[in-house]
Protein backbone atom coordinates (compact mmCIF):
# COMPACT_ATOMS: atom_id res chain seq x y z
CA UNK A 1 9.58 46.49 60.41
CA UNK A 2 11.53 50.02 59.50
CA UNK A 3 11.29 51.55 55.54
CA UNK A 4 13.65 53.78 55.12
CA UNK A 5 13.54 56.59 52.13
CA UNK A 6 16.63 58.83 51.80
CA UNK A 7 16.81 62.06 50.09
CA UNK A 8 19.06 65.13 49.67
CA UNK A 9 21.86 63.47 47.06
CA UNK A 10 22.98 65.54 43.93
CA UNK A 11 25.80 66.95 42.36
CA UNK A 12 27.89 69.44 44.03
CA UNK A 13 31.71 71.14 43.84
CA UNK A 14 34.62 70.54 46.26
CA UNK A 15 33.96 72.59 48.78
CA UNK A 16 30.19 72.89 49.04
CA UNK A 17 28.04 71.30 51.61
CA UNK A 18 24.78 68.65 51.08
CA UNK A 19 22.36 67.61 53.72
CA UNK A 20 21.53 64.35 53.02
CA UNK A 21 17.56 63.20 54.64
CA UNK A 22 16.37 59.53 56.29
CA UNK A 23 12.72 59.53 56.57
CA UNK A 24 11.70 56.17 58.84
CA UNK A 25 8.36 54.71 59.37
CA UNK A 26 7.60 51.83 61.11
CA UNK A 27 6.53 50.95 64.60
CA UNK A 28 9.91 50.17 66.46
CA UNK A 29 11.66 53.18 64.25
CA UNK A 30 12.67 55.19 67.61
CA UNK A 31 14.17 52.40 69.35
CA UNK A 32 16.92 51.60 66.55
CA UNK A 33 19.94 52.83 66.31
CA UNK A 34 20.69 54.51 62.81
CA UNK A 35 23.57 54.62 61.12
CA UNK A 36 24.79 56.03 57.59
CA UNK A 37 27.32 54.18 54.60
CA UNK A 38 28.19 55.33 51.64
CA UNK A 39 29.60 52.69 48.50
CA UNK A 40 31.61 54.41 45.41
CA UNK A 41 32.33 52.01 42.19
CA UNK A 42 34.02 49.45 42.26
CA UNK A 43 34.78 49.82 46.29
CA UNK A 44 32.93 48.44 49.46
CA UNK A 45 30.41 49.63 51.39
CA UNK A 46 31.89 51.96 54.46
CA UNK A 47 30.81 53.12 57.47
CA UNK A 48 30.51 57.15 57.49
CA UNK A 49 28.28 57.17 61.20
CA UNK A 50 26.07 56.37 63.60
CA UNK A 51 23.55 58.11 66.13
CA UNK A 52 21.72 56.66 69.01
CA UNK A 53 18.18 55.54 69.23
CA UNK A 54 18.08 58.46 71.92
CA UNK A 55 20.53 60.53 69.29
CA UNK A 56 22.60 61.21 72.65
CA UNK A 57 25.61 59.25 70.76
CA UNK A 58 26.66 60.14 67.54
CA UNK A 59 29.96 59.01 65.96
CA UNK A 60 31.60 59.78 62.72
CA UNK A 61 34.16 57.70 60.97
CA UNK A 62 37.78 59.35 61.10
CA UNK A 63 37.65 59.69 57.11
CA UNK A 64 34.72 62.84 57.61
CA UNK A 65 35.15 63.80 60.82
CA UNK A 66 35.31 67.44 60.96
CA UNK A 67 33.13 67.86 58.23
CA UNK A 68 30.25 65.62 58.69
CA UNK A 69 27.82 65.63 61.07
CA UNK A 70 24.57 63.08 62.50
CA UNK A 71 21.31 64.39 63.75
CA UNK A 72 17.98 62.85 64.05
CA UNK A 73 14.62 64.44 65.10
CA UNK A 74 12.53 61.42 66.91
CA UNK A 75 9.57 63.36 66.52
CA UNK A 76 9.70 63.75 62.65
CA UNK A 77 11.29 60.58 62.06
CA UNK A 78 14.27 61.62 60.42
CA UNK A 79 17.83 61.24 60.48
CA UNK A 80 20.34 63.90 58.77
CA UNK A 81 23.68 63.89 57.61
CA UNK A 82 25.34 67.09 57.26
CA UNK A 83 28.20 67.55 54.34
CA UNK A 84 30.27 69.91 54.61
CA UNK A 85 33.79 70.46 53.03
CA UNK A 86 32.60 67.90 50.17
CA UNK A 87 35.64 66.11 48.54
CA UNK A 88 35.38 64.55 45.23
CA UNK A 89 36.39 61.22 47.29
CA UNK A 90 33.13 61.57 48.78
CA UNK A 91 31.21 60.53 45.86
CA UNK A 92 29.30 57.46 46.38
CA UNK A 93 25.97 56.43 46.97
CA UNK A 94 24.68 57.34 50.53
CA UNK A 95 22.61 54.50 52.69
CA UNK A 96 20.91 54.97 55.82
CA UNK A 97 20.36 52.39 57.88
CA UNK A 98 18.72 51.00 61.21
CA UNK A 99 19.65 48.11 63.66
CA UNK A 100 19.37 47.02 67.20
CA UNK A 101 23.27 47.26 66.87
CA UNK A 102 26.06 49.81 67.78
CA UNK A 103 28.76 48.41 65.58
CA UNK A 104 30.28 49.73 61.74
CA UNK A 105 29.70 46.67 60.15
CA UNK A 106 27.31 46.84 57.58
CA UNK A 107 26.03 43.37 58.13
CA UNK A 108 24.30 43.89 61.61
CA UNK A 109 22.05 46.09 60.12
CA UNK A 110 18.76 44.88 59.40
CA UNK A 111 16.98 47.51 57.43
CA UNK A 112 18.35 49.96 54.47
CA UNK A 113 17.05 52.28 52.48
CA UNK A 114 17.55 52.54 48.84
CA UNK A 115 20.51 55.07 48.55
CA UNK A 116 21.05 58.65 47.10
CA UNK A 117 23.75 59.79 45.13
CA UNK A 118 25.91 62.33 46.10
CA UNK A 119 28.57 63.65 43.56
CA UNK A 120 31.58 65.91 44.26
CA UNK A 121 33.03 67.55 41.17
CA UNK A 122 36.29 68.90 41.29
């Protein structure tokens, strides 16, 4: 079993950056791959990224590349997301999540945390 707490959400202009935090617990936490979405209103769920269990891959999605970046520190448990160049079509709600998988669909993931909500005002 993985839990998964994010953190780090709020509201913040165009422009400005957010570093959005996964804490993990759970005994097989370091051997999953983790992986952050992101769902606005009314829209599905999209992939944003994915790091390595190893974090020696990282990949963004083509929509934030540029501007948004995957860590994770094995040692502390934690994953990060790093905003920068926030769009207001960034708002959504923020998911981490962790899987055996190396894919962008949300589906083969088997653990999620409850979100954080990020806001990008104009």
């Amino acid at each position: 079993q993985v839990q998964l707490v994010e953190s780090g959400g709020g509201l913040v202009q165009a422009g400005g950056s957010l570093r959005l935090s996964c804490v993990a617990s759970g005994r097989t936490y370091s051997r999953h791959n983790m992986a952050w979405f992101r769902q606005a209103p009314g829209k599905e769920r999209e992939f944003v990224g994915f790091i390595s269990a190893s974090g020696g891959a990282a990949t963004v999605a083509d929509s934030v590349k540029g501007r948004f970046t995957i860590s994770r520190h094995n040692a502390k448990n934690i994953i990060f997301l790093q905003m920068d160049s926030l769009d207001p079509e960034d708002t959504a709600v923020y998911y981490c999540a962790a899987g055996m998988t190396w894919t962008l669909r949300s589906s083969a993931y088997d653990y999620w945390g409850q979100g954080t909500q990020v806001t990008v005002s104009s």
